[in-house]
Protein backbone atom coordinates (compact mmCIF):
# COMPACT_ATOMS: atom_id res chain seq x y z
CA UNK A 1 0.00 0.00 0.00
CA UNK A 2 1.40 3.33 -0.91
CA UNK A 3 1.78 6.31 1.16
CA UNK A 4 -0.95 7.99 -0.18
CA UNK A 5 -2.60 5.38 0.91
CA UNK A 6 -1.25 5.80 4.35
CA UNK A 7 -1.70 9.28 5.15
CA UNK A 8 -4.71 9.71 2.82
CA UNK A 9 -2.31 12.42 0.81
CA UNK A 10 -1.65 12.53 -2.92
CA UNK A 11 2.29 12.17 -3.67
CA UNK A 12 1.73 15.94 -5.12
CA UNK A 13 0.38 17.53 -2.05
CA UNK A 14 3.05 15.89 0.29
CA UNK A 15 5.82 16.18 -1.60
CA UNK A 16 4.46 20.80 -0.88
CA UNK A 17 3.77 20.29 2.44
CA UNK A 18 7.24 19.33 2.77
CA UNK A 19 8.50 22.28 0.77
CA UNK A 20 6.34 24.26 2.25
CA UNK A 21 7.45 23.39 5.62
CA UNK A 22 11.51 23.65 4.13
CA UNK A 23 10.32 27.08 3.55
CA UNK A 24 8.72 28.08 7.07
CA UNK A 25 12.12 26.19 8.38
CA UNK A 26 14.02 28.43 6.78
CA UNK A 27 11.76 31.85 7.38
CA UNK A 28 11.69 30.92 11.12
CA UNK A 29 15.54 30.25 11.12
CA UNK A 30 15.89 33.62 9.79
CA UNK A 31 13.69 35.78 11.98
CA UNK A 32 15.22 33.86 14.82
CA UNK A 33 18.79 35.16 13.21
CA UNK A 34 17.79 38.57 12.72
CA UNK A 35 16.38 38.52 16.45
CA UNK A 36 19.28 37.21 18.61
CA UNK A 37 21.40 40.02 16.29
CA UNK A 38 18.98 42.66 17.23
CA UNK A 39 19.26 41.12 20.87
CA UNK A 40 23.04 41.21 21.11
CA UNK A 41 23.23 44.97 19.76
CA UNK A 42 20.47 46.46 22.25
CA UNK A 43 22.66 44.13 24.82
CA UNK A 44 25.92 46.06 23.84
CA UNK A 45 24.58 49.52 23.59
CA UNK A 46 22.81 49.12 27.20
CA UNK A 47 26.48 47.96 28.36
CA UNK A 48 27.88 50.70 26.68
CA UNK A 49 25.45 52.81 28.58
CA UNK A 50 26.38 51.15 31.61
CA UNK A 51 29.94 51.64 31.60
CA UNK A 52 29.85 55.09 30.57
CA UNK A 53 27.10 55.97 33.72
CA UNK A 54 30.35 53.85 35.98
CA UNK A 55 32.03 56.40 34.14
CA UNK A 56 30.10 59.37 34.94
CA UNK A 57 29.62 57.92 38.56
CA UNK A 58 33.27 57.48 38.93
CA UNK A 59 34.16 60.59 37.77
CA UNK A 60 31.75 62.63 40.16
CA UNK A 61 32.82 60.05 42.86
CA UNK A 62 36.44 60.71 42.45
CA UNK A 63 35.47 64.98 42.14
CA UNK A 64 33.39 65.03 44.99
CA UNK A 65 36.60 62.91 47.19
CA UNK A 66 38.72 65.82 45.70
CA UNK A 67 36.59 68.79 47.26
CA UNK A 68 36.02 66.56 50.69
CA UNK A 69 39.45 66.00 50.57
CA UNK A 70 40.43 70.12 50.09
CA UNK A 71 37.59 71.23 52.32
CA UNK A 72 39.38 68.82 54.89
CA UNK A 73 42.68 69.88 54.17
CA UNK A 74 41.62 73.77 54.96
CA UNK A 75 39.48 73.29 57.67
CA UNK A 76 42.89 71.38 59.39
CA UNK A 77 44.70 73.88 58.07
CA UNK A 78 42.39 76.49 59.79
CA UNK A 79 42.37 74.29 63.30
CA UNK A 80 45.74 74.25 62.66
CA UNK A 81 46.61 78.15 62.34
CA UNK A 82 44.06 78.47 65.33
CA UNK A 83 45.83 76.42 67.76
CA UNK A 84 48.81 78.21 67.07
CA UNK A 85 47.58 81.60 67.36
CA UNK A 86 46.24 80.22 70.80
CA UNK A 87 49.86 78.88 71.39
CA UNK A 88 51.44 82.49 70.73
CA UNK A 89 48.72 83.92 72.78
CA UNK A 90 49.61 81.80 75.47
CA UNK A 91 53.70 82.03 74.74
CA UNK A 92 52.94 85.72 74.75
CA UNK A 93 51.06 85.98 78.52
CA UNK A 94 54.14 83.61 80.09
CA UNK A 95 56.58 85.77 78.81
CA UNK A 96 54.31 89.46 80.22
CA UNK A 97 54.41 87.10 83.46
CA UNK A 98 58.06 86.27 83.14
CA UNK A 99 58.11 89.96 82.76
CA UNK A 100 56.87 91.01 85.57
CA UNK A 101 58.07 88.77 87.86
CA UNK A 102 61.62 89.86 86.75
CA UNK A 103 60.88 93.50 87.73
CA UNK A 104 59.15 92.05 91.09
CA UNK A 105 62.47 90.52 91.41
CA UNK A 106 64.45 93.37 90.64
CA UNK A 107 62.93 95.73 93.28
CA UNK A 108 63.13 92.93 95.36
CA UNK A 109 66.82 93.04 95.19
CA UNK A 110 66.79 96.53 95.15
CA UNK A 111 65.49 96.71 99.00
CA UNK A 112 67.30 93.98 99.95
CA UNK A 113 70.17 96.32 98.60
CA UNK A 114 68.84 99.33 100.31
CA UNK A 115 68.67 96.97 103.81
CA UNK A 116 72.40 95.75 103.41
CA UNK A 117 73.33 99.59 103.10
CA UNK A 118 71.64 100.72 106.27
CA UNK A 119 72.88 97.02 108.24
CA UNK A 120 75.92 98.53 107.14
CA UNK A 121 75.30 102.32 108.24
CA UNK A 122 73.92 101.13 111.66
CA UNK A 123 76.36 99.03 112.34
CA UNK A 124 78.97 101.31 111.60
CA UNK A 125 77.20 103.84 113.83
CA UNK A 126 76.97 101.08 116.24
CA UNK A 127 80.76 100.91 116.30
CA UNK A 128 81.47 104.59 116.79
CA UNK A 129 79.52 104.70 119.52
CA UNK A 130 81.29 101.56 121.08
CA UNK A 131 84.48 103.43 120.85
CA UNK A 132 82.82 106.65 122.39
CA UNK A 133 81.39 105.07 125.47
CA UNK A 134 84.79 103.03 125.61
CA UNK A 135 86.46 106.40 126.13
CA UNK A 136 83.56 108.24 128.06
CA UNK A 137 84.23 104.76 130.35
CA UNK A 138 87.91 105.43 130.25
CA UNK A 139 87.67 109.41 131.36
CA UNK A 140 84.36 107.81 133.71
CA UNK A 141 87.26 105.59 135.44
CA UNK A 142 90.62 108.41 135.19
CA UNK A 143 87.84 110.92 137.11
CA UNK A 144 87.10 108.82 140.02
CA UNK A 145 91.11 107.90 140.63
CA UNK A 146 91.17 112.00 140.48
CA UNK A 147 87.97 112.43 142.49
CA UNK A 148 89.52 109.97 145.31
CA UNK A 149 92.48 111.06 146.26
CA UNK A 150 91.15 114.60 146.15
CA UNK A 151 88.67 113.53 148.37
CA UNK A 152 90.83 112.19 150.95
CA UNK A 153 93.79 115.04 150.95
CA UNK A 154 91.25 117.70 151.10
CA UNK A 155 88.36 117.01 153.08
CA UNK A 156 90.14 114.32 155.12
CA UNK A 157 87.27 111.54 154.48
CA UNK A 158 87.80 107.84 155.30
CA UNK A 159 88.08 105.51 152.30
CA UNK A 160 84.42 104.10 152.87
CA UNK A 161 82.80 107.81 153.14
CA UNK A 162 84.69 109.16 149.83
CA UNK A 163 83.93 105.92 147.69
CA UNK A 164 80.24 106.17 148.77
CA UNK A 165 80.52 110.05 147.42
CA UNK A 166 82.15 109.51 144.33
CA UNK A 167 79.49 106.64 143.75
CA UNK A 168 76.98 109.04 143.98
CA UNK A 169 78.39 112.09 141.74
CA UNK A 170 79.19 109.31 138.74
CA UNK A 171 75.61 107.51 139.49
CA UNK A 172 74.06 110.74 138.46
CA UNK A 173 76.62 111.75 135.62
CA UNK A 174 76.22 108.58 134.20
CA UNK A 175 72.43 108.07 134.67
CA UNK A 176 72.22 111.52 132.84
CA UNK A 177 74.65 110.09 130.19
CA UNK A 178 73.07 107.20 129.62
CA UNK A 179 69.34 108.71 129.43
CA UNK A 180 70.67 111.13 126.54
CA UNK A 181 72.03 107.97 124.55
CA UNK A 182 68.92 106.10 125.25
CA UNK A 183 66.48 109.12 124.03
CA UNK A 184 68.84 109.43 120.71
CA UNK A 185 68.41 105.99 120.30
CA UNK A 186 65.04 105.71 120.15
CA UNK A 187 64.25 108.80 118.64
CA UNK A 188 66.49 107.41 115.63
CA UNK A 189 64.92 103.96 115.65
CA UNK A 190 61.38 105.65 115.82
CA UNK A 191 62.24 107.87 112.64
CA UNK A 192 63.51 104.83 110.82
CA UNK A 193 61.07 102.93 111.57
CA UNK A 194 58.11 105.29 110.26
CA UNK A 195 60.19 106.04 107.45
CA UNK A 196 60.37 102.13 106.29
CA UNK A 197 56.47 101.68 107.02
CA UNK A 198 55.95 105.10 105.16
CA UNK A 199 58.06 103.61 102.02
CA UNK A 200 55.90 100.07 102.55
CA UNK A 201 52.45 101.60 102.93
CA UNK A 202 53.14 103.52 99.48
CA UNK A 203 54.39 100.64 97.65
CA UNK A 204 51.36 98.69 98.23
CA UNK A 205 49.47 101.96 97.04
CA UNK A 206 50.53 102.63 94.40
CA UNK A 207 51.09 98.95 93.45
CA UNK A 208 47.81 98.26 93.76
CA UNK A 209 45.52 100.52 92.14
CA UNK A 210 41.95 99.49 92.21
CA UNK A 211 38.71 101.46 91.26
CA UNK A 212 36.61 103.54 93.12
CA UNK A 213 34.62 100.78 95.28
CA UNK A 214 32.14 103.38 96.28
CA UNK A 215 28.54 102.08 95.45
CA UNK A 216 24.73 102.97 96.06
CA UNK A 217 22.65 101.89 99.07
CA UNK A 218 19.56 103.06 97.71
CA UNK A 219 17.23 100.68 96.38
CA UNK A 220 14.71 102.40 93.63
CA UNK A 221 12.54 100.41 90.69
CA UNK A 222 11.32 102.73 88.04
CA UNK A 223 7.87 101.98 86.66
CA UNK A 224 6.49 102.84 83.16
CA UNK A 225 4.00 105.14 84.35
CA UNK A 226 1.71 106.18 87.24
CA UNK A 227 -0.72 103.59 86.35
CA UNK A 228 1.69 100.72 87.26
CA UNK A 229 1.64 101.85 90.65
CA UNK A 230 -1.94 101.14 91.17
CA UNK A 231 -1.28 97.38 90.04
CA UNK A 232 1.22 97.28 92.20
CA UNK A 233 -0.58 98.17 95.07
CA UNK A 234 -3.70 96.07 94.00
CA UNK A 235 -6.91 96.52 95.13
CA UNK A 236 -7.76 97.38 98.49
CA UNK A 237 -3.29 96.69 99.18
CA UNK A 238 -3.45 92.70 98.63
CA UNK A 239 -0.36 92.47 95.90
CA UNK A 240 1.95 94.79 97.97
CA UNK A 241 0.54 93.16 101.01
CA UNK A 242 1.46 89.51 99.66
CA UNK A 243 4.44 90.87 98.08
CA UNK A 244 6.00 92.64 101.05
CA UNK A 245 5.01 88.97 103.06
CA UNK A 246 6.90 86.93 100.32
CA UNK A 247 9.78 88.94 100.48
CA UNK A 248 10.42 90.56 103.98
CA UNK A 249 10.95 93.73 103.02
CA UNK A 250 8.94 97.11 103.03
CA UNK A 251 8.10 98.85 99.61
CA UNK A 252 7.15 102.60 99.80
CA UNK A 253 4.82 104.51 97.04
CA UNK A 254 4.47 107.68 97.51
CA UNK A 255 3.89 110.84 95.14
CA UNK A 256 7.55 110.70 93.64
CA UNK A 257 6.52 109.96 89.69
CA UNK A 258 8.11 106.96 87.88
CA UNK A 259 9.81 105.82 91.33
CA UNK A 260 8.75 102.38 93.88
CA UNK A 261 11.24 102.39 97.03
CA UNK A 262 12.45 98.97 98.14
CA UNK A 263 13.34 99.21 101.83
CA UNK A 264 14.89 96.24 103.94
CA UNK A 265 17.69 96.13 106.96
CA UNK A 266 18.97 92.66 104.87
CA UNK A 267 20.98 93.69 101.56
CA UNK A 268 20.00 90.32 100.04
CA UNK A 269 16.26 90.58 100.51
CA UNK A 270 16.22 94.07 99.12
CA UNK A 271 17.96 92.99 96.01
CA UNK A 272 15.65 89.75 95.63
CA UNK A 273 12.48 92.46 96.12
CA UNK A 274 14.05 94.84 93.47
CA UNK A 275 14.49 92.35 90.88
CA UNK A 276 10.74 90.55 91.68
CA UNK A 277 9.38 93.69 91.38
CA UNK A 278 11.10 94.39 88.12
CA UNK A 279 10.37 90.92 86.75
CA UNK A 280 6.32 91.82 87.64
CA UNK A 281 6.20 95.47 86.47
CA UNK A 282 7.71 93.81 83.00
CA UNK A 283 5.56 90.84 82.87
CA UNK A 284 2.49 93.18 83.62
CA UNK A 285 0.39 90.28 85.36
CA UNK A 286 0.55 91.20 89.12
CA UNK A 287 -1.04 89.33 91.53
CA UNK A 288 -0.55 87.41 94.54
CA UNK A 289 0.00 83.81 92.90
CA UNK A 290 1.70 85.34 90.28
CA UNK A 291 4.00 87.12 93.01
CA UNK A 292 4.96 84.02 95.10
CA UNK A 293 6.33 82.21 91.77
CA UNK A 294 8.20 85.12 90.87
CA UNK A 295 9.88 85.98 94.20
CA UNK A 296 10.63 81.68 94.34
CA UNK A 297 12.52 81.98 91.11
CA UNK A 298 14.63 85.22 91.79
CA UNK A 299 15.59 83.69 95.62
CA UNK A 300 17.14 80.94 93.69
CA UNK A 301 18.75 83.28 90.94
CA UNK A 302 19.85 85.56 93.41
CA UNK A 303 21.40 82.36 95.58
CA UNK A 304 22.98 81.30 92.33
CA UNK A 305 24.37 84.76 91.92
CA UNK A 306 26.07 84.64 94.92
CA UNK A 307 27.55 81.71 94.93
CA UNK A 308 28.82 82.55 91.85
CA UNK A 309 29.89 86.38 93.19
CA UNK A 310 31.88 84.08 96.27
CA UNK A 311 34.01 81.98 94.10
CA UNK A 312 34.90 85.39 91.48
CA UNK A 313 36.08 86.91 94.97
CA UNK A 314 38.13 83.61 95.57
CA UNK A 315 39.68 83.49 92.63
CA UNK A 316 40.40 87.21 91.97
CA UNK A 317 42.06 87.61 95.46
CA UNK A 318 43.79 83.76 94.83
CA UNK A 319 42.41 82.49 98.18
CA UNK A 320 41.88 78.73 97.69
CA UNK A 321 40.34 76.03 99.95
CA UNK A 322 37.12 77.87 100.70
CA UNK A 323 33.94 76.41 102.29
CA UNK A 324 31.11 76.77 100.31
CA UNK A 325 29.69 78.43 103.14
CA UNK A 326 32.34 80.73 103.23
CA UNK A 327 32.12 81.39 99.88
CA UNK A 328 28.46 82.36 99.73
CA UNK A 329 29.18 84.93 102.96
CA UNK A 330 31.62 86.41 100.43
CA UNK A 331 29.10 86.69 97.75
CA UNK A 332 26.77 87.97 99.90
CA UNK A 333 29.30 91.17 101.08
CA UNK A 334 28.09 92.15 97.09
CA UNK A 335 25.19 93.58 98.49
CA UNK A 336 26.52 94.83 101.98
CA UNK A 337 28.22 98.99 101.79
CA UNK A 338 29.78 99.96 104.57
CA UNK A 339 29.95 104.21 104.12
CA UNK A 340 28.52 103.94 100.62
CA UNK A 341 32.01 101.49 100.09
CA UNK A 342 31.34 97.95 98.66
CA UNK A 343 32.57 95.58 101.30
CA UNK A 344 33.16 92.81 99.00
CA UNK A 345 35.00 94.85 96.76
CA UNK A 346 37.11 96.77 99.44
CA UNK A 347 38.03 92.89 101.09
CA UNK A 348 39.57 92.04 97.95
CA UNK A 349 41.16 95.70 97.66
CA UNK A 350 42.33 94.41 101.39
CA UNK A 351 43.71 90.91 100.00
CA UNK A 352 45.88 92.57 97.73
CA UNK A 353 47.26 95.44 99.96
CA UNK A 354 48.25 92.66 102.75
CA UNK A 355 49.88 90.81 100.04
CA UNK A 356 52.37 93.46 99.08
CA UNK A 357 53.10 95.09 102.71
CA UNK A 358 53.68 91.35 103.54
CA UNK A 359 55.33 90.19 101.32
CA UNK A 360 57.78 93.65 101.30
CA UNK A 361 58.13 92.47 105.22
CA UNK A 362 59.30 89.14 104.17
CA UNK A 363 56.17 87.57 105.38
CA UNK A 364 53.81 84.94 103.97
CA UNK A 365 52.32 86.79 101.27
CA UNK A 366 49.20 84.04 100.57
CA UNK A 367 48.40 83.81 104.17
CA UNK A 368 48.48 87.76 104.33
CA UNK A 369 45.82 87.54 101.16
CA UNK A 370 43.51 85.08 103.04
CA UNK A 371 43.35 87.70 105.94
CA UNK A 372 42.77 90.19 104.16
CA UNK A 373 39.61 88.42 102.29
CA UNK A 374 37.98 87.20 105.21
CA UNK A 375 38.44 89.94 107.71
CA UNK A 376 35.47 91.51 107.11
CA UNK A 377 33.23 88.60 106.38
CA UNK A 378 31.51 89.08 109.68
CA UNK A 379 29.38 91.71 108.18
CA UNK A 380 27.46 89.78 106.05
CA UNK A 381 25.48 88.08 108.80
CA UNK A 382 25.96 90.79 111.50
CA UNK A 383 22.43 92.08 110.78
CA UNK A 384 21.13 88.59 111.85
CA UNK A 385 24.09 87.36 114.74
CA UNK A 386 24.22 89.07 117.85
CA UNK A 387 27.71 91.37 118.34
CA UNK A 388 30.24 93.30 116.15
CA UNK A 389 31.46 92.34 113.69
CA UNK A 390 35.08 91.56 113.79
CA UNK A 391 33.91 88.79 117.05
CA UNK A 392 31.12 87.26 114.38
CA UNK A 393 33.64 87.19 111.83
CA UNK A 394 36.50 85.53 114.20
CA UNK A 395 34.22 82.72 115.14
CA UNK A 396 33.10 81.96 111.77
CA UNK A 397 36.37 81.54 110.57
CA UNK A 398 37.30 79.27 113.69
CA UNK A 399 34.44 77.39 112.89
CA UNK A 400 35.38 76.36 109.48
CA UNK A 401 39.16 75.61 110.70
CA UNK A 402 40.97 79.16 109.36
CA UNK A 403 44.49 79.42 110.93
CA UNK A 404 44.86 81.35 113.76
CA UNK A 405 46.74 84.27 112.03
CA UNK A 406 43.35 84.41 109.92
CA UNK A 407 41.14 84.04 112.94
CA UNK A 408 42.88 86.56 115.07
CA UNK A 409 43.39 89.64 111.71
CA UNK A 410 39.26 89.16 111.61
CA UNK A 411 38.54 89.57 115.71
CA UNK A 412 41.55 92.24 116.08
CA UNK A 413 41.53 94.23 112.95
CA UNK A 414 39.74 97.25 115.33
CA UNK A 415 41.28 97.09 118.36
CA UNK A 416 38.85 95.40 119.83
CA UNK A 417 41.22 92.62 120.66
CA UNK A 418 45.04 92.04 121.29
CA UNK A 419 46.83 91.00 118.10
CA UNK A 420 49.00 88.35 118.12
CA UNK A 421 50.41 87.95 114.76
CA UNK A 422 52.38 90.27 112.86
CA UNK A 423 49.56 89.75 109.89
CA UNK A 424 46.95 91.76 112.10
CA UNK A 425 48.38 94.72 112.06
CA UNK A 426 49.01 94.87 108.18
CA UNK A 427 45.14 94.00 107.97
CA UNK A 428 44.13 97.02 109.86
CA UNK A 429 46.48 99.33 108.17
CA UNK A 430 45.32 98.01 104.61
CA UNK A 431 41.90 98.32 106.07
CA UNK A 432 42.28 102.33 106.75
CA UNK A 433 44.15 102.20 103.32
CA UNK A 434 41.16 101.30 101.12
CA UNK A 435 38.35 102.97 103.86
CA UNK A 436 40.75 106.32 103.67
CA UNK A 437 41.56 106.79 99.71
CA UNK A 438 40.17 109.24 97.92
CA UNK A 439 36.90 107.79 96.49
CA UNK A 440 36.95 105.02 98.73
CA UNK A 441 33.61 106.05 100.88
CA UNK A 442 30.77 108.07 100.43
CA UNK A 443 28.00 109.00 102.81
CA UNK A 444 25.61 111.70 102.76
CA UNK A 445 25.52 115.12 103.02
CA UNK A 446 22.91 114.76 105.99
CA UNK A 447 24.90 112.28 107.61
CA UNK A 448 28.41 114.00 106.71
CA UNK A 449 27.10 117.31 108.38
CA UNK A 450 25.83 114.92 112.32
CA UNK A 451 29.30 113.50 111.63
CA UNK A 452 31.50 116.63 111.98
CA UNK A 453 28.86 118.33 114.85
CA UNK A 454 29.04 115.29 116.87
CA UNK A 455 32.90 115.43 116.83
CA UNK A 456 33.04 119.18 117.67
CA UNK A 457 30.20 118.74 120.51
CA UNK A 458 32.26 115.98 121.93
CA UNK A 459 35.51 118.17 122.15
CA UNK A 460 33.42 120.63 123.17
CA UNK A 461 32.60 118.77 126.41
CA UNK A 462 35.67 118.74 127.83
CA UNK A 463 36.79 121.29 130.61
CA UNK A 464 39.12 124.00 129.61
CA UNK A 465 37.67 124.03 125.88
CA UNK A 466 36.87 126.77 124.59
CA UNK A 467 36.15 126.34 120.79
CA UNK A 468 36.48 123.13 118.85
CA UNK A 469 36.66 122.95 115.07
CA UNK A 470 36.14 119.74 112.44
CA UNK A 471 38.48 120.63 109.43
CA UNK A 472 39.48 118.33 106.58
CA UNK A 473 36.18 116.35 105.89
CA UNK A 474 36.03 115.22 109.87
CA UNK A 475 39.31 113.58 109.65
CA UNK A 476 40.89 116.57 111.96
CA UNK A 477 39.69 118.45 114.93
CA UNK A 478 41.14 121.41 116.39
CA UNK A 479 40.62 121.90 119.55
CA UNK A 480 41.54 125.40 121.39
CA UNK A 481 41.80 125.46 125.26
CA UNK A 482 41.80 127.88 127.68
CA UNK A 483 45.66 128.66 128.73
CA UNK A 484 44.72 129.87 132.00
CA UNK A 485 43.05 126.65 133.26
CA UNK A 486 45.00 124.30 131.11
CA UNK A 487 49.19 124.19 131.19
CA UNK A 488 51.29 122.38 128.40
CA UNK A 489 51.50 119.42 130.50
CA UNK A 490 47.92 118.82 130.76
CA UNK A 491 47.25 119.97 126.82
CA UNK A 492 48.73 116.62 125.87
CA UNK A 493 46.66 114.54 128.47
CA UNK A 494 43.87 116.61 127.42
CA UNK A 495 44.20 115.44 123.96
CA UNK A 496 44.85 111.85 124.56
CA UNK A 497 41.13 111.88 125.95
CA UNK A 498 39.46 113.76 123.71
CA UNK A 499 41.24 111.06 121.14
CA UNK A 500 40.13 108.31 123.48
CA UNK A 501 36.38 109.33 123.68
CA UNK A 502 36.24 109.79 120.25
CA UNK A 503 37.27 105.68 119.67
CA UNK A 504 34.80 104.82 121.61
CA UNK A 505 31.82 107.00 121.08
CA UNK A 506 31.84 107.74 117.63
CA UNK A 507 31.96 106.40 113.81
CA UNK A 508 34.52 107.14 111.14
CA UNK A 509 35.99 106.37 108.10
CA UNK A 510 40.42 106.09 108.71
CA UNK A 511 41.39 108.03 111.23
CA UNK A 512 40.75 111.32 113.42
CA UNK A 513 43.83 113.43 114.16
CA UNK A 514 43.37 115.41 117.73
CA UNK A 515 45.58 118.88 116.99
CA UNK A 516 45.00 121.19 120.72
CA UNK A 517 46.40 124.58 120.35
CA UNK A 518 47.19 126.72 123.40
CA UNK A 519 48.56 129.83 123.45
CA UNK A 520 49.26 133.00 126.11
CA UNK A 521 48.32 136.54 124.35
CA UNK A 522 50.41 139.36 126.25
CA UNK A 523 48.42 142.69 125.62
CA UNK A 524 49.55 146.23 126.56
CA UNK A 525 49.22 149.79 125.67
CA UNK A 526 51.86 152.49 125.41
CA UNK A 527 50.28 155.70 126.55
């Protein structure tokens, strides 16, 4: 059977199919050619592409390293010229320091220099007079041979009688000798003396030249307008009521315009009233809630502040070791005057002068600083502790372990107590220093006038007196007496008292000088 028989298909028709299907072979084989072709190109240009984004990329990467890298390299070059401008800066203050303790050094040496050369003088003045009382000794001894015998050939005395004489005569001549060399003595030493503590005194002056430390006691908020002081007052008085309760102190509006008064005994409770009361007049919402939060946050600025004004002091005056109790009695001596005179500022003023007198001395010139600092930190709790102040300020610095010298320049610095160290007495002298300069105190004109009437009343007092006169600010009073009933050696007794009574009864700035002036007038008329 043929295979048309088979597949029911004429020889004809199979023998197209096949060519047919050669054909479609052949048509598919070439589309599939033309495909992959068109396959591989797209495949080549999207590599292409590809490497030349990396490209791109890379090239932006390796751009964008270049500018981190410069930016890097100038900002280290900029740290770099910083830190050694801060290393100059720093080269520079060591060698100013260097500086000055090289001229420190050199007027050092210079009174060291200018002590060798009067050693020498004295004890070259020491040696003359050796020599001249060896001789005065010498004549002393050739006299009473002379004296003797004469003694015995003329008046015919025994040897006991005549020695006894001669004893006598040379007792006297020598007790009269011996009082002039003892009165030149001292009267040199004296002048000496004053003149070294006048040269010391003026070194620390003029060594240490601070600014006027005079300051205001008068507490005074302004207010925007005259409305403002009807809020403040509140209606029927409960926001000054509540704010006078929340801070202890007494505020005073009267008819003065644009002016509230803050008034308080306690420096610190004034200030904490004067800047609530600022805080509410600039907030504008005053009332008595309102006032309680405000007063709680400026106790605990204020508290802050003085901490902080404690540990300035410390470190300004380079007094180390300080309780922070002490330290917040210091800051609190920020807002305590004494004669219009800031009495933190003038304690630090104090530091410094004890320093240099000290240290001119020879002394200890750190421990002459820390009694300096603390000698008047009694005051800032004397309005609250019973007693003066130098005794409060003596047992708060035994309480927090001070050394004695410290202890004894804050109980003694008046008087009011013996000093035992040789750092008390350049406490009160540096003291007077910085209480005496010009611009140093202040007080008022009422107060200035009761000042010089109460010394002239007080001279005036006295029997024999017969005018009395305050001259030079209150810091002299001259007192004329009545020759008649008072002789020269009663006019210096006379003004030892008034000088005396006036230490005791009275309040001043420094020091009072006593000048009493007596004189005989001798009248008569040629006819």
């Amino acid at each position: 059977m043929g295979p048309e028989l088979v597949l029911g298909v004429s020889p004809t028709d199979f023998l197209l199919w096949i060519a047919c299907a050669a054909v479609g072979a052949g048509v598919c084989w070439g589309i599939l050619h033309l495909l992959g072709a068109s396959r591989r190109t797209t495949a080549r240009r999207a590599a292409e592409a590809i490497l030349e984004e990396a490209r791109r990329e890379a090239t932006a990467i390796t751009k964008d390293a270049e500018v981190q890298a410069k930016a890097e390299y100038i900002r280290r070059q900029e740290q770099f010229e910083e830190e050694t401008a801060e290393t100059r800066k720093e080269l520079k203050e060591l060698e100013k320091r260097l500086s000055r303790r090289e001229d420190g050094i050199d007027r050092k040496l210079e009174v060291l220099n200018t002590k060798e050369r009067n050693l020498n003088s004295q004890e070259h003045a020491l040696t003359e007079r050796e020599k001249a009382l060896r001789v005065k000794e010498k004549r002393v001894d050739e006299t009473l041979v002379e004296q003797r015998d004469r003694l015995l050939k003329i008046a015919g005395m025994g040897m006991e009688e005549a020695k006894a004489l001669l004893l006598a005569t040379i007792e006297k001549e020598t007790e009269h000798d011996a009082a002039v060399i003892v009165e030149r003595i001292l009267t040199e030493a004296r002048d000496a003396a004053q003149e070294k503590a006048r040269d010391i005194i003026i070194t620390a002056i003029q060594r240490y030249a601070a600014d006027h430390t005079s300051d205001s006691t008068v507490s005074t908020v302004d207010i925007p307008s005259d409305d403002m002081k009807g809020r403040v007052i509140g209606r029927e008085g409960r926001n000054i009521r509540a704010f006078e309760k929340a801070t202890g102190v007494d505020v005073i509006v009267d008819d003065t315009p644009g002016v509230v008064v803050v008034s308080a005994f306690d420096p610190v409770r004034r200030e904490i009233a004067r800047q609530s009361l600022e805080r509410l007049i600039q907030d504008g919402r005053i009332h008595p809630a309102r006032i309680e939060e405000i007063v709680a946050e400026i106790k605990i600025k204020v508290d802050n502040e003085i901490m902080e004004l404690g540990k300035k002091a410390g470190i300004e005056a380079n007094v180390g070791g300080l309780h922070r109790r002490q330290l917040d009695l210091l800051g609190r001596l920020h807002f305590r005057t004494s004669y219009g005179q800031n009495v933190l500022a003038h304690s630090i003023e104090v530091a410094y002068l004890c320093q240099i007198m000290a240290e001119e001395l020879g002394l200890d010139g750190a421990l002459a600083r820390r009694c300096g600092l603390l000698h008047d930190i009694g005051k800032a709790v004397d309005h609250e502790v019973e007693g003066a102040h130098p005794q409060i300020g003596a047992d708060i610095c035994r309480r927090f372990k001070e050394p004695p010298e410290v202890v004894n320049a804050a109980a003694a610095h008046h008087g009011d107590v013996e000093a035992t160290s040789p750092y008390t007495p350049l406490v009160a002298a540096a003291d007077a220093i910085s209480a005496s300069r010009p611009g140093g105190r202040r007080e008022s004109l009422e107060r200035y006038i009761k000042r010089l009437e109460a010394l002239e009343e007080l001279a005036m007092s006295f029997a024999g007196v017969k005018q009395a006169y305050a001259v030079q600010a209150g810091r002299e009073i001259r007192v004329i007496v009545d020759a008649e009933r008072v002789d020269d050696k009663m006019s210096f007794k006379l003004a030892r008292d008034i000088a005396k009574r006036i230490e005791e009864e009275t309040t001043y700035p420094g020091e009072v000088k006593v000048t009493l002036l007596r004189e005989i007038r001798a009248v008569e008329y040629a006819r």
